[in-house]
C-alpha atoms as a PDB file:
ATOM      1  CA  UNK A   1      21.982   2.899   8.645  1.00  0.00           C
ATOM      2  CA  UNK A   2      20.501   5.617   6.875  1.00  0.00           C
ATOM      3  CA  UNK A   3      18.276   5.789   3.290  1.00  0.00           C
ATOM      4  CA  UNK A   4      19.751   6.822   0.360  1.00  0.00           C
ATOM      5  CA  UNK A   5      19.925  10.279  -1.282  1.00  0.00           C
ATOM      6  CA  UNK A   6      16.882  11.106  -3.272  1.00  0.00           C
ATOM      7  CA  UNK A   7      16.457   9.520  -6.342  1.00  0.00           C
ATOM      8  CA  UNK A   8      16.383  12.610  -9.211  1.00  0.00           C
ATOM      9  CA  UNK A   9      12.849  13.928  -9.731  1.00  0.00           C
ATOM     10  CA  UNK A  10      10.132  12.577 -11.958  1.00  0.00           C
ATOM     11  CA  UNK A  11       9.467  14.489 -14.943  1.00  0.00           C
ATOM     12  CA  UNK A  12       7.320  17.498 -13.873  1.00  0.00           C
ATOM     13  CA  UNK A  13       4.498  17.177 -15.576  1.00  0.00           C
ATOM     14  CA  UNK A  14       4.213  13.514 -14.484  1.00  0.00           C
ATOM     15  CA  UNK A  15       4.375  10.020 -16.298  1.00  0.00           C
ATOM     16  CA  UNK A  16       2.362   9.503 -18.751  1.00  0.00           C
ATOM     17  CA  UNK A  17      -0.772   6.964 -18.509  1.00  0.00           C
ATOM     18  CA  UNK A  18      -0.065   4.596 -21.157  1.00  0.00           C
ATOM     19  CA  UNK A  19      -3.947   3.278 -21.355  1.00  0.00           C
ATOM     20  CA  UNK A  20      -2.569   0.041 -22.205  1.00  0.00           C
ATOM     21  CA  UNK A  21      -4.482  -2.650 -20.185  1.00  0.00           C
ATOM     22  CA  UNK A  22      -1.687  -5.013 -19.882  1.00  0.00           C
ATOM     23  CA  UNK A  23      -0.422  -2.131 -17.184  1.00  0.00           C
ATOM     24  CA  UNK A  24      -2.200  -2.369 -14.031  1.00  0.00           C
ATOM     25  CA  UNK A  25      -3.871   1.162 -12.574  1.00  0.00           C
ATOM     26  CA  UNK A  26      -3.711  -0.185  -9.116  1.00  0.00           C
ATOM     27  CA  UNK A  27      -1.123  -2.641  -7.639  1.00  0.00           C
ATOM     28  CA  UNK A  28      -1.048  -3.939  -4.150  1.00  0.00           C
ATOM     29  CA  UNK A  29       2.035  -5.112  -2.675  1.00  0.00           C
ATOM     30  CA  UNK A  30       2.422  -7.004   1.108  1.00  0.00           C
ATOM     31  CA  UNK A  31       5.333  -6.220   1.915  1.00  0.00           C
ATOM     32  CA  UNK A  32       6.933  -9.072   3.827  1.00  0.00           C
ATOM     33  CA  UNK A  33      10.564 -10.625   4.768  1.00  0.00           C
ATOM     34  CA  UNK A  34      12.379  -7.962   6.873  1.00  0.00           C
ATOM     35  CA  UNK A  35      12.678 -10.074   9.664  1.00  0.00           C
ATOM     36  CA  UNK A  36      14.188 -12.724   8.058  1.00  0.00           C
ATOM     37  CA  UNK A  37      15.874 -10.835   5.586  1.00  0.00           C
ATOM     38  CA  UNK A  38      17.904  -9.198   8.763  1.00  0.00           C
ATOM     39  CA  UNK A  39      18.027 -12.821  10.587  1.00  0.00           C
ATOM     40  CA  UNK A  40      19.848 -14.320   7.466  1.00  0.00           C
ATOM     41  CA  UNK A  41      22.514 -11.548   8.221  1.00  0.00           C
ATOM     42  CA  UNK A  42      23.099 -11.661  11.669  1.00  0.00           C
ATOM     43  CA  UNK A  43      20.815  -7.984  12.084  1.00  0.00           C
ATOM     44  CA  UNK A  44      18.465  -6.778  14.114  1.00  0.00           C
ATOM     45  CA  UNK A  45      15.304  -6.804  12.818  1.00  0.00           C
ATOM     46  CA  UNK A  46      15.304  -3.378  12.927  1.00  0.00           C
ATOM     47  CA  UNK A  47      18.189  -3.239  10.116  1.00  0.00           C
ATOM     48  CA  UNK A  48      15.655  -5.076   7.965  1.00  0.00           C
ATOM     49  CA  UNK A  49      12.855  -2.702   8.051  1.00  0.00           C
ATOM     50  CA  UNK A  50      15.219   0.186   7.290  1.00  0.00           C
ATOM     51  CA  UNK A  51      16.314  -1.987   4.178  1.00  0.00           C
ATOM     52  CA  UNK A  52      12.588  -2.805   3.812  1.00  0.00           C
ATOM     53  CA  UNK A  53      12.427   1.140   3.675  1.00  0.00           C
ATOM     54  CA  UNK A  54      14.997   1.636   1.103  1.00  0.00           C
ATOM     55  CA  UNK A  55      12.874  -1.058  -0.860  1.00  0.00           C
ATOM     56  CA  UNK A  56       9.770   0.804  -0.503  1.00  0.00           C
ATOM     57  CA  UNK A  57      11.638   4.586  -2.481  1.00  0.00           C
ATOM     58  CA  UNK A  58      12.696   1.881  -5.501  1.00  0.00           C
ATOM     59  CA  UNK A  59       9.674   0.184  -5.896  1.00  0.00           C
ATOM     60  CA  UNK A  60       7.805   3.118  -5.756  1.00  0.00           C
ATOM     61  CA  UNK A  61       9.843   5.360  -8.269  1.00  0.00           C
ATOM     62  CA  UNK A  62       9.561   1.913 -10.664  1.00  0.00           C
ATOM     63  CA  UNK A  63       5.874   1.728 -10.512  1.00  0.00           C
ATOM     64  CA  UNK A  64       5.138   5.515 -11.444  1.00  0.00           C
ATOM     65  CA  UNK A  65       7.731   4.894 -14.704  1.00  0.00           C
ATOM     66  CA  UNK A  66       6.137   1.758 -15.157  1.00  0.00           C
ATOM     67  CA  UNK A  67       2.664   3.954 -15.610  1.00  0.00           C
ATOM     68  CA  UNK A  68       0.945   2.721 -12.715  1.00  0.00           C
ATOM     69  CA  UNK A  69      -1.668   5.489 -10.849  1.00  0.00           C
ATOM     70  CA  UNK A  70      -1.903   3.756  -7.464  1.00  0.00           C
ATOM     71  CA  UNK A  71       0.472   1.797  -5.361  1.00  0.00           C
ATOM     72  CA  UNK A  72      -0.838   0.222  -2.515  1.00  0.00           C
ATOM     73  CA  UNK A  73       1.695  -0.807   0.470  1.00  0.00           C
ATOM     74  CA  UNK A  74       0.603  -2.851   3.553  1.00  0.00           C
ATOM     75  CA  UNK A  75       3.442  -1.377   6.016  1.00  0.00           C
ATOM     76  CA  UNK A  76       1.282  -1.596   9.584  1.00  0.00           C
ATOM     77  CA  UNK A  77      -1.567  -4.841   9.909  1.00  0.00           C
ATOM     78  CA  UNK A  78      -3.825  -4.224  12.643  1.00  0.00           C
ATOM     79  CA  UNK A  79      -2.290  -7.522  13.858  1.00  0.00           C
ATOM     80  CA  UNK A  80       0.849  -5.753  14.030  1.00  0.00           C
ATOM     81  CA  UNK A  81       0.551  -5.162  17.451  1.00  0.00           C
ATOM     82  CA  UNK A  82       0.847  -8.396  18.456  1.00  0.00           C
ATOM     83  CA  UNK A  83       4.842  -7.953  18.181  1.00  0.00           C
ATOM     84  CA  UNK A  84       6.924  -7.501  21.092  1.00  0.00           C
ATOM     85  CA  UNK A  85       6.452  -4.216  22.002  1.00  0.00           C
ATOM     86  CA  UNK A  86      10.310  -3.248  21.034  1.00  0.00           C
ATOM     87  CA  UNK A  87       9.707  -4.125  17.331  1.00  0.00           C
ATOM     88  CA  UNK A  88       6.444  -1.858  17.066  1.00  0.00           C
ATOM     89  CA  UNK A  89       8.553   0.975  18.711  1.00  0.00           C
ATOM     90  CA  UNK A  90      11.414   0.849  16.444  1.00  0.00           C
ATOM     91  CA  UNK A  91       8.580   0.451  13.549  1.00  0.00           C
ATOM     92  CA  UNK A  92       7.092   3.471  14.444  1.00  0.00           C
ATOM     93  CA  UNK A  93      10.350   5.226  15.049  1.00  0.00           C
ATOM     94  CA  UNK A  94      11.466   4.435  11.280  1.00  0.00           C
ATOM     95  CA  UNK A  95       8.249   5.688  10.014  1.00  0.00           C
ATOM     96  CA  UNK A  96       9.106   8.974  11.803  1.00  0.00           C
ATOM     97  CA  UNK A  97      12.327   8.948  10.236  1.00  0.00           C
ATOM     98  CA  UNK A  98      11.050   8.286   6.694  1.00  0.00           C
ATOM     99  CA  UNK A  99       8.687  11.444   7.095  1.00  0.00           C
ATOM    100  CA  UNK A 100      11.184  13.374   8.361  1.00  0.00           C
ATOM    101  CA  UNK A 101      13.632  12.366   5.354  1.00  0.00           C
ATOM    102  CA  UNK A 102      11.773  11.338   2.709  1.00  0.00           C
ATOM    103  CA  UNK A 103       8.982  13.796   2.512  1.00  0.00           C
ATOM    104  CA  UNK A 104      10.893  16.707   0.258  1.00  0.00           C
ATOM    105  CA  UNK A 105      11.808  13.796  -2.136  1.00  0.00           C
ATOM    106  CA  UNK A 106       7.822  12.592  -2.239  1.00  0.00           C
ATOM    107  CA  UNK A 107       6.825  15.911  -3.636  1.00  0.00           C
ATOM    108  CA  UNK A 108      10.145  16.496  -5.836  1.00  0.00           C
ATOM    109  CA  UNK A 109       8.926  13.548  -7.762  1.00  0.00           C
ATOM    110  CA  UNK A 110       5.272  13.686  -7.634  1.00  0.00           C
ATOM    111  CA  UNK A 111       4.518  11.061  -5.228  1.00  0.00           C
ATOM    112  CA  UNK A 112       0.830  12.181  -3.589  1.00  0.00           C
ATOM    113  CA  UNK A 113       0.645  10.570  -0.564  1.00  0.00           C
ATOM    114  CA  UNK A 114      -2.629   8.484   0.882  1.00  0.00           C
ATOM    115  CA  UNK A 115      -3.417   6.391   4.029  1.00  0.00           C
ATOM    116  CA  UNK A 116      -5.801   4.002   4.847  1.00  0.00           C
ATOM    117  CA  UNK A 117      -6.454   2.151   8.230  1.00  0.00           C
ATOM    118  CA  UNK A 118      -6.424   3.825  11.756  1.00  0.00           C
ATOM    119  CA  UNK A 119      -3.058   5.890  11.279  1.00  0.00           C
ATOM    120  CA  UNK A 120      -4.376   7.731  14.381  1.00  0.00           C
ATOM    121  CA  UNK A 121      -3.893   4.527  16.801  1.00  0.00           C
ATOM    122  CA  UNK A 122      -0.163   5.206  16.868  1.00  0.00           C
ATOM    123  CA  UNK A 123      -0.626   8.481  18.857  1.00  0.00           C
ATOM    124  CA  UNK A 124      -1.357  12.183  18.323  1.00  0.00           C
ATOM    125  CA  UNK A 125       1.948  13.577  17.162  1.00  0.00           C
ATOM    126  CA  UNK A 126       2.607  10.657  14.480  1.00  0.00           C
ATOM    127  CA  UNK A 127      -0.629  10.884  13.344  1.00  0.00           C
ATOM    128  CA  UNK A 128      -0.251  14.510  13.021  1.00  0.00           C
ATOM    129  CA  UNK A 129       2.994  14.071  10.859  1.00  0.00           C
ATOM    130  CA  UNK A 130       1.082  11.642   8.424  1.00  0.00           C
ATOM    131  CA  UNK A 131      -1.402  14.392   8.014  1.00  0.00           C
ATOM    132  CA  UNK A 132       0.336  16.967   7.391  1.00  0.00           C
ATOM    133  CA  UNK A 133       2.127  14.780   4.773  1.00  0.00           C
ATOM    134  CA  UNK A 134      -0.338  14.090   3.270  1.00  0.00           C
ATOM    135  CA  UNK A 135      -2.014  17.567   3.085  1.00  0.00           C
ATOM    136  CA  UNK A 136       1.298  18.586   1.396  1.00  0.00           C
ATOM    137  CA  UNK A 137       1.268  15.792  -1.351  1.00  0.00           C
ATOM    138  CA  UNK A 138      -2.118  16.898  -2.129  1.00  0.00           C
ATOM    139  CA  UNK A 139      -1.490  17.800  -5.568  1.00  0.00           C
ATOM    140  CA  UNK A 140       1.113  15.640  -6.803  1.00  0.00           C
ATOM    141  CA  UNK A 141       0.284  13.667 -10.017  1.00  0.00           C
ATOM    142  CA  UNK A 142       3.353  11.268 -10.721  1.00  0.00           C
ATOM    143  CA  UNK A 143       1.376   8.607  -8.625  1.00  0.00           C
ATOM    144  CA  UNK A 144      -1.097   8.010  -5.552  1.00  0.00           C
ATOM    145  CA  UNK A 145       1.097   6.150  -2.547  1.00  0.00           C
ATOM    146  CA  UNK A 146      -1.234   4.556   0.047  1.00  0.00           C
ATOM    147  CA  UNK A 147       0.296   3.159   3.089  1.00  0.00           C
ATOM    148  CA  UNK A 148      -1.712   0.588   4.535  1.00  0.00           C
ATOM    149  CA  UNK A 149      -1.156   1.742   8.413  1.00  0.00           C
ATOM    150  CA  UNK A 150      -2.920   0.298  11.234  1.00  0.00           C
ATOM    151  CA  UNK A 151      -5.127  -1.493   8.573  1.00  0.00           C
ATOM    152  CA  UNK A 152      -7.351  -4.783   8.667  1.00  0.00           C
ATOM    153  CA  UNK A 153      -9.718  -5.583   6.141  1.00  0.00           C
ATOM    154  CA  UNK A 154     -11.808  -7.492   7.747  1.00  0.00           C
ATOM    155  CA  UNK A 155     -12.297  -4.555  10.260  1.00  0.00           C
ATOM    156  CA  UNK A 156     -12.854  -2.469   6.881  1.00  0.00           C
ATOM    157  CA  UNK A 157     -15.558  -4.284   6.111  1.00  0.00           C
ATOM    158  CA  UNK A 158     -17.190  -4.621   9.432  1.00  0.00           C
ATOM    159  CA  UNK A 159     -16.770  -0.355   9.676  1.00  0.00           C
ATOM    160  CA  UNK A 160     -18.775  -0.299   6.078  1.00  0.00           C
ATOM    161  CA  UNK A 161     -21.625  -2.772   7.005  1.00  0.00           C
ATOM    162  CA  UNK A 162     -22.076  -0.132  10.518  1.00  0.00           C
ATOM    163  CA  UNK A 163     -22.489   2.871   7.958  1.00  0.00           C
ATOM    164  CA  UNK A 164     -24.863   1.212   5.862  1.00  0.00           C
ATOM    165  CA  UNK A 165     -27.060   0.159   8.587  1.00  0.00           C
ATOM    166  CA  UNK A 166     -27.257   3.290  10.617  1.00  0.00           C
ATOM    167  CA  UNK A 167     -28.147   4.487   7.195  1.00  0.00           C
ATOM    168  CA  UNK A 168     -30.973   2.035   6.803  1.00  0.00           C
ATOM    169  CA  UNK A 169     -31.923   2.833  10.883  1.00  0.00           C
ATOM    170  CA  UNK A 170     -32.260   6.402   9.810  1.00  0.00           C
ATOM    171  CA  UNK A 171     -34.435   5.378   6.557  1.00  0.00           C
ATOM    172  CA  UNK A 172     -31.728   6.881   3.755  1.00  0.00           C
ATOM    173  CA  UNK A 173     -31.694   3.530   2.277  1.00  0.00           C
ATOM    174  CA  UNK A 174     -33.894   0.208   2.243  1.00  0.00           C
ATOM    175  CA  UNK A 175     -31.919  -2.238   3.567  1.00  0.00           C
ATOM    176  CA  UNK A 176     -32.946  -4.809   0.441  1.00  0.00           C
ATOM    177  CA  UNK A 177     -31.099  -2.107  -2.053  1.00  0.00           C
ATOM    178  CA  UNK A 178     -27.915  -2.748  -0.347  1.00  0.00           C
ATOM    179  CA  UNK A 179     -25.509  -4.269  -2.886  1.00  0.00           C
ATOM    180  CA  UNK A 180     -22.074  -4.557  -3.673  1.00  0.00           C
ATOM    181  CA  UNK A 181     -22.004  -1.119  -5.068  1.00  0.00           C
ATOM    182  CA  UNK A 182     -22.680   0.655  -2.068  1.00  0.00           C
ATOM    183  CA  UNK A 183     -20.373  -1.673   0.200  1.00  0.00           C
ATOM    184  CA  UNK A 184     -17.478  -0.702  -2.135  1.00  0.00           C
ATOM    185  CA  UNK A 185     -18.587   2.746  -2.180  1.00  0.00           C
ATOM    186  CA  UNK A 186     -18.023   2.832   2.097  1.00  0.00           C
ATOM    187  CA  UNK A 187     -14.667   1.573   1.933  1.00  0.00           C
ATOM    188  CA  UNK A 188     -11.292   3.472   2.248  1.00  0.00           C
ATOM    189  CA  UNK A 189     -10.593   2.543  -0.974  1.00  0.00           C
ATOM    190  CA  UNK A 190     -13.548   3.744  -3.194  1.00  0.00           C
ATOM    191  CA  UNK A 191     -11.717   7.185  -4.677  1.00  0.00           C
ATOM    192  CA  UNK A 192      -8.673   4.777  -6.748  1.00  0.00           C
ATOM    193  CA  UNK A 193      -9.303   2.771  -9.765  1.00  0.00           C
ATOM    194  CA  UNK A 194      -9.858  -1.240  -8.670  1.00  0.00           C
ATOM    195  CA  UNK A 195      -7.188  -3.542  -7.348  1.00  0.00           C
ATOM    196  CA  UNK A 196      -5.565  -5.020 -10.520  1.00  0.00           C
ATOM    197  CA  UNK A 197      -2.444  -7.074  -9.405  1.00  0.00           C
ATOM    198  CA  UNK A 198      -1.869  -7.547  -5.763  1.00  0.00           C
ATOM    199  CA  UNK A 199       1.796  -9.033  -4.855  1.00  0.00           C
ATOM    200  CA  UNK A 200       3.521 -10.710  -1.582  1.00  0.00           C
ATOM    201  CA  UNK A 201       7.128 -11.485  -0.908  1.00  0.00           C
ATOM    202  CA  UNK A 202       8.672 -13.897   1.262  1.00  0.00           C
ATOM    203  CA  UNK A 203       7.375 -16.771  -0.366  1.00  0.00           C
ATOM    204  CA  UNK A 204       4.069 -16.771   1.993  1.00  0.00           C
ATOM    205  CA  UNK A 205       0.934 -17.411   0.361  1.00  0.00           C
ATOM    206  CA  UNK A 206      -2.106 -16.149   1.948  1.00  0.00           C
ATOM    207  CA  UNK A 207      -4.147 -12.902   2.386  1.00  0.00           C
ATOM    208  CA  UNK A 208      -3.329 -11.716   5.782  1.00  0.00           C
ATOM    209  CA  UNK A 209      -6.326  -9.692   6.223  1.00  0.00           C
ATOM    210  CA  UNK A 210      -5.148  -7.184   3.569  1.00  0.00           C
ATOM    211  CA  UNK A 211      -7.812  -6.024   1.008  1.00  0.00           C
ATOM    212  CA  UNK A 212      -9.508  -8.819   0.782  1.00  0.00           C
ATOM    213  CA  UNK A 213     -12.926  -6.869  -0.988  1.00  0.00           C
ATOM    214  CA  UNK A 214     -10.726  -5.151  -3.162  1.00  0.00           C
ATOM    215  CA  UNK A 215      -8.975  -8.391  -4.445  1.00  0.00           C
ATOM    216  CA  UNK A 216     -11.796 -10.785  -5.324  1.00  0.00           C
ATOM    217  CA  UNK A 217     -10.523 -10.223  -9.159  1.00  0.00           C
ATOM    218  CA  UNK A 218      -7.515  -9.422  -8.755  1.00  0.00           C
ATOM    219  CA  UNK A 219      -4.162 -10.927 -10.163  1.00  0.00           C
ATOM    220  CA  UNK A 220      -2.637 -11.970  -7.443  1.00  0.00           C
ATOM    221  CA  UNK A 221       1.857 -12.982  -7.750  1.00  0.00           C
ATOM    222  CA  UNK A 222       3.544 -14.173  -4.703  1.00  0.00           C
ATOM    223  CA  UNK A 223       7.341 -14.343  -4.762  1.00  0.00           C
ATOM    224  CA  UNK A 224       9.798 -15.829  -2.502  1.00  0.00           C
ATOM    225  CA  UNK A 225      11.563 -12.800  -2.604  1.00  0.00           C
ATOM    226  CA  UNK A 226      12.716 -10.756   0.925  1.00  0.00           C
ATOM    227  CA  UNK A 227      10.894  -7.569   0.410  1.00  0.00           C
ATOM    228  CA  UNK A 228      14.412  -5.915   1.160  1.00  0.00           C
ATOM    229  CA  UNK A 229      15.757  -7.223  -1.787  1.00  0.00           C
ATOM    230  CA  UNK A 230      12.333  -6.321  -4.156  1.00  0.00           C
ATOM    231  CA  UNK A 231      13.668  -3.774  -6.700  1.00  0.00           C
ATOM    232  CA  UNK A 232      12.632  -2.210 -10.327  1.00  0.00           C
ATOM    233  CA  UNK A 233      13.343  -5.442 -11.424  1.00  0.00           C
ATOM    234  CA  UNK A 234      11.164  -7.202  -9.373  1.00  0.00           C
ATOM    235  CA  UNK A 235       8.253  -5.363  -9.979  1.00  0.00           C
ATOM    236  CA  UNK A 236       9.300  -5.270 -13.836  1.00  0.00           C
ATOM    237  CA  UNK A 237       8.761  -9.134 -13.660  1.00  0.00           C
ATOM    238  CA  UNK A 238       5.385  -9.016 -11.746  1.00  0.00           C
ATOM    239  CA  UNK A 239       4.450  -6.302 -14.041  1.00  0.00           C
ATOM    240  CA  UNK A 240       5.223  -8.683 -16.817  1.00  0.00           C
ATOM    241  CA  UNK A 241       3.615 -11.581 -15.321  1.00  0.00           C
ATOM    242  CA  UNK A 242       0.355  -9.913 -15.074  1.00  0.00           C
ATOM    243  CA  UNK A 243       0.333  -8.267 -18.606  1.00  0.00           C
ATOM    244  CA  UNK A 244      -0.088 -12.068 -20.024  1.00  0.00           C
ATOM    245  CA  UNK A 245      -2.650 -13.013 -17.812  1.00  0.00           C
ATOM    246  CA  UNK A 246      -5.786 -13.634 -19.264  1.00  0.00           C
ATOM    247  CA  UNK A 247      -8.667 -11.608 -16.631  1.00  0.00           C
ATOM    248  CA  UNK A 248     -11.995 -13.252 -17.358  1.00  0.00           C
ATOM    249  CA  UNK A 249     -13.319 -11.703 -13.640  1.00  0.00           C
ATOM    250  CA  UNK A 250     -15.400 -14.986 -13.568  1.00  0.00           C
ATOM    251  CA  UNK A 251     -16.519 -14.949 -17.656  1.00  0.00           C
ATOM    252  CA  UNK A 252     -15.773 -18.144 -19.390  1.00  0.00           C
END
């Protein structure tokens, strides 16, 4: 099974940022149901993460239209090892693939590409790939992509309280001005705009270790849809969900 041709570029000069708050600047999707989307067919599971792939070009194409700046995508947990060691090879292998195939059609349409977790935990020469994809998406405008790879947020959070207090060891901060300000500012996140809407498929509803800083005010959508099977639609109907949401962000 192989992707499908590139979509046709995104205009050149990018999509226009509507400024209309009832778009979201940042949305956050766990992407989850591969397994059991390939299961329901008789598939290996591998079959489902390359549909879970072809999911991933739609959803990303729809969310730059839509007007959103950064798409967030939890493709490796740092639980993720935990899987028999077959699956996480033939993950690994697929995210090889993608690079190798997808990358001309990331920069035909804008897409800049951004990573967040421990990318280099999967070895030298993927990492290496990642890199240099990213390097090359460096000044694409359409949209920021960040793949979630080798990410835990818990671990996140843990990495940002050891900055801040060899910072306060060293005496470049009191330890009593630490606030919420600078823990944000130490996480991997801290260069996009905040988490607006974050979604999960499957029909699972919990966290998973995935941004959970970034989504204390968050809208948060969780759909009993198969990832595989998440489309423009799909994210035209979360999209629509959220822009009648009333966000107080813990007002009255």
């Amino acid at each position: 099974m192989t992707l499908e041709r590139p979509l046709a570029p995104l205009r050149a000069e990018g999509v226009a940022r509507t400024g209309d708050a009832r778009v979201p600047r940042h949305v956050a999707i766990i992407m989850d149901g591969n397994g059991r989307w390939a299961a329901k067919r008789g598939l290996p599971r591998v079959a489902g993460h390359r549909a879970g792939a072809e999911a991933v070009r739609k959803t990303v194409r729809a969310a730059a239209e839509a007007g959103v700046e950064v798409l967030t995508l939890y493709a490796f947990s740092s639980e993720n090892w935990r899987r028999s060691a077959e699956e996480v090879s033939d993950l690994t292998a697929l995210m090889r693939f993608y690079l190798d195939h997808e990358l001309a059609s990331l920069k035909k349409e804008g897409v800049q590409l951004e990573l967040i977790g421990e990318p280099e935990a999967f070895g030298p020469d993927l990492a290496a790939r990642l890199q240099r994809a990213v390097e090359s998406t460096r000044h694409n405008r359409a949209i920021t992509l960040v793949m979630a790879l080798n990410y835990g947020s818990r671990g996140e959070l843990a990495k940002a309280a050891q900055t801040l207090a060899v910072k306060a060891q060293r005496g470049e901060i009191d330890p009593a001005s630490i606030d919420e300000a600078m823990i944000g500012a130490e996480l991997q996140t801290a260069r996009w705009p905040e988490l607006d809407l974050l979604i999960r498929t499957s029909g699972e509803v919990r966290l998973s270790n995935f941004l959970l800083w970034q989504a204390a005010y968050a809208e948060l959508i969780f759909l009993d849809t198969l990832w595989p099977d998440f489309d423009a639609a799909s994210l035209t109907a979360a999209l629509g969900q959220y822009a009648v949401r009333q966000r107080r962000f813990g007002g009255r």
